[in-house]
Protein backbone atom coordinates (compact mmCIF):
# COMPACT_ATOMS: atom_id res chain seq x y z
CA UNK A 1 117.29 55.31 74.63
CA UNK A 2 117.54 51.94 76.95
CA UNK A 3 113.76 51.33 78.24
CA UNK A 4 114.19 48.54 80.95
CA UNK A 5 110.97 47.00 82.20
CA UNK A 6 111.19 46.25 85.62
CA UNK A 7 107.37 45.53 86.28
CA UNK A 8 104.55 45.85 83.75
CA UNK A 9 104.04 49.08 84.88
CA UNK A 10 107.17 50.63 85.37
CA UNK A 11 110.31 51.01 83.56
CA UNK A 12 113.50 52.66 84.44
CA UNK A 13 115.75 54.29 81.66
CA UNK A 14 119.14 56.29 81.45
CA UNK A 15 118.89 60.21 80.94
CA UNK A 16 116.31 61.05 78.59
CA UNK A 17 116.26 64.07 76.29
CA UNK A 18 113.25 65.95 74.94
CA UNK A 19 113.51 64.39 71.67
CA UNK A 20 112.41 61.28 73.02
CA UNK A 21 109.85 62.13 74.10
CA UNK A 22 107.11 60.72 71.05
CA UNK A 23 109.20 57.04 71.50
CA UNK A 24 108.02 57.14 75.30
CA UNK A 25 104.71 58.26 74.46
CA UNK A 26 104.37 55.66 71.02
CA UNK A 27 105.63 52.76 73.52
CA UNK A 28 102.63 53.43 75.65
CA UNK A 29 103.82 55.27 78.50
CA UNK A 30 101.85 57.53 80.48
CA UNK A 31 104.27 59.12 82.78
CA UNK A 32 107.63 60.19 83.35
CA UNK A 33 109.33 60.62 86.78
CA UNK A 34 112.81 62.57 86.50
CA UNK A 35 114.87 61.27 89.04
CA UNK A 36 118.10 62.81 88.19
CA UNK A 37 118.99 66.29 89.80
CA UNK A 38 119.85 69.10 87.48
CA UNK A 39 122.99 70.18 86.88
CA UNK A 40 124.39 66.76 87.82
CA UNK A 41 126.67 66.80 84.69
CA UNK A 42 127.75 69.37 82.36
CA UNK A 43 125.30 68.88 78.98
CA UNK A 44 122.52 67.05 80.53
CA UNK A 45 118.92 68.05 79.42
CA UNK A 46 117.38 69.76 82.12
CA UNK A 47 113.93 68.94 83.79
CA UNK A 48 112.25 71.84 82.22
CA UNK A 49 112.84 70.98 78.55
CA UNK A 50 112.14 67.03 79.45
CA UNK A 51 108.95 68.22 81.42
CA UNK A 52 107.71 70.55 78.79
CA UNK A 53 108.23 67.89 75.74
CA UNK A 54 106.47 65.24 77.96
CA UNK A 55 103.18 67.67 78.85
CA UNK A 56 103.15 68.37 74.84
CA UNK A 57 102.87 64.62 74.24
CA UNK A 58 100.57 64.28 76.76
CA UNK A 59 102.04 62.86 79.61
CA UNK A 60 102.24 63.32 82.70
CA UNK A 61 105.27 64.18 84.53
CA UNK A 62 107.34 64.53 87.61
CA UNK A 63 110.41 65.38 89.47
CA UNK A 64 111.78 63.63 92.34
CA UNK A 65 115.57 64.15 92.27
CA UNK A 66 117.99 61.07 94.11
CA UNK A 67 120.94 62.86 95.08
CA UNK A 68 124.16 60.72 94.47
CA UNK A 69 125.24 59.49 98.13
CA UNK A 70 122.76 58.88 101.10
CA UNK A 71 118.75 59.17 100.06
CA UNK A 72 117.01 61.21 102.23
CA UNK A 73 113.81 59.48 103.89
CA UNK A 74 111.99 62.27 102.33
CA UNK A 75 113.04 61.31 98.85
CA UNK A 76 111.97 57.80 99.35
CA UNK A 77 108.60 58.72 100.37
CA UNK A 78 108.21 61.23 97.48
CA UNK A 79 109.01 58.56 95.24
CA UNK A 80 106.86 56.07 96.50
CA UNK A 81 103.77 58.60 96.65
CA UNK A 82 104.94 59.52 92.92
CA UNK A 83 104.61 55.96 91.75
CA UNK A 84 100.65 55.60 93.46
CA UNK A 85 99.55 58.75 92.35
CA UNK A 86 101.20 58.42 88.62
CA UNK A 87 99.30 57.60 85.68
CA UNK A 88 100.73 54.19 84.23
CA UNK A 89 103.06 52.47 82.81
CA UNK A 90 105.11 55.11 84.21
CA UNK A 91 109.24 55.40 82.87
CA UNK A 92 111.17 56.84 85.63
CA UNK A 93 114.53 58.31 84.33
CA UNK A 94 118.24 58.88 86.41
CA UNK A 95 121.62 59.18 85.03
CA UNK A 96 121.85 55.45 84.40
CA UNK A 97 118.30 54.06 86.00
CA UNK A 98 120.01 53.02 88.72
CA UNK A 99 118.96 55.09 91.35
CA UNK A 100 115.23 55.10 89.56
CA UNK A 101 115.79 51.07 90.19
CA UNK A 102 117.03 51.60 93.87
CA UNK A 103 114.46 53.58 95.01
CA UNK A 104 111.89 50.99 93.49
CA UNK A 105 113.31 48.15 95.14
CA UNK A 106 113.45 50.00 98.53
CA UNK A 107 109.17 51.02 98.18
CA UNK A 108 108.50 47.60 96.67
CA UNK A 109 110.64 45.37 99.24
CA UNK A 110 107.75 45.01 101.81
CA UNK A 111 105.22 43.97 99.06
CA UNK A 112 107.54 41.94 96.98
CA UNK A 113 109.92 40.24 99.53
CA UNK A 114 113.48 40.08 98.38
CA UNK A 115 114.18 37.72 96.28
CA UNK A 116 111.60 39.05 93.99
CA UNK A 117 112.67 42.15 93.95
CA UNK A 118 116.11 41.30 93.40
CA UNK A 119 115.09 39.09 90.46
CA UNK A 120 112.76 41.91 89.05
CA UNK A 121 115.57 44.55 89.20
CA UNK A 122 118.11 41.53 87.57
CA UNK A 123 116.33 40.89 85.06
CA UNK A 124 116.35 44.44 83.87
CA UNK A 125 119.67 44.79 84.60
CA UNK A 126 120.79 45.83 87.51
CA UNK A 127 122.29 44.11 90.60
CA UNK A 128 120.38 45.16 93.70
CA UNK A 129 121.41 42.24 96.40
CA UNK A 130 123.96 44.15 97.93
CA UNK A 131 120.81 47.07 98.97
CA UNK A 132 118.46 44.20 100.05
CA UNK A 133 120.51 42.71 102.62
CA UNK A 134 121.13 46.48 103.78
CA UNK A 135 117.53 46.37 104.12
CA UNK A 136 116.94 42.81 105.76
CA UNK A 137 119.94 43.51 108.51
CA UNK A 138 117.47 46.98 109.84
């Protein structure tokens, strides 16, 4: 498991199986938003047995799949209402947290500005510059 913090209250991670499940839930996380679609790869753990294992441990959980390609508007908002309505710290999950970290940076870009989201999303990894001057030419 690679746990990347991106804010104190939430973290984005590559796929996640079941089995992890009490290491989310010792490192004090109260939800878990799937972001991956399943099916997306042959062998993948499916939402259901991720879902099931978190509502066992006692978390709360989520699904709101980021199709690879274009994101629907409607994806963005269901992440964004996800993330306010969420219990936290909250670990949101894709095939390599990626996507988990796009979406973030496109909800938190207004509030953050920028450079501070690029330098959030950096520091955890991952290299969102190229979306944020998508999003500062309209």
């Amino acid at each position: 498991m690679d746990i990347r913090r991106i804010t104190g209250d939430i973290s984005v991670s590559p796929q996640i199986s079941p089995g992890d499940i009490p290491a989310i839930a010792a490192a004090g996380f109260r939800s878990v938003l799937c972001n991956r679609p399943d099916d997306e790869e042959p062998g993948q753990p499916d939402y259901a047995a991720v879902a099931e294992a978190a509502r066992d441990a006692g978390l709360e959980v989520r699904s709101v799949p980021i199709p690879l390609g274009p994101t629907p508007a409607a994806t963005i908002r269901d992440f964004a209402r996800a993330l306010d309505e969420m219990e936290r710290p909250v670990l949101a999950y894709c095939r390599s947290g990626t996507r988990c970290t796009m979406l973030w940076s496109m909800v938190s870009y207004e509030a953050l500005g920028g450079d501070e989201v690029i330098r959030r999303a950096r520091a955890a990894g991952y290299d969102m510059a190229g979306l944020i001057r998508q999003i500062e030419r309209g």
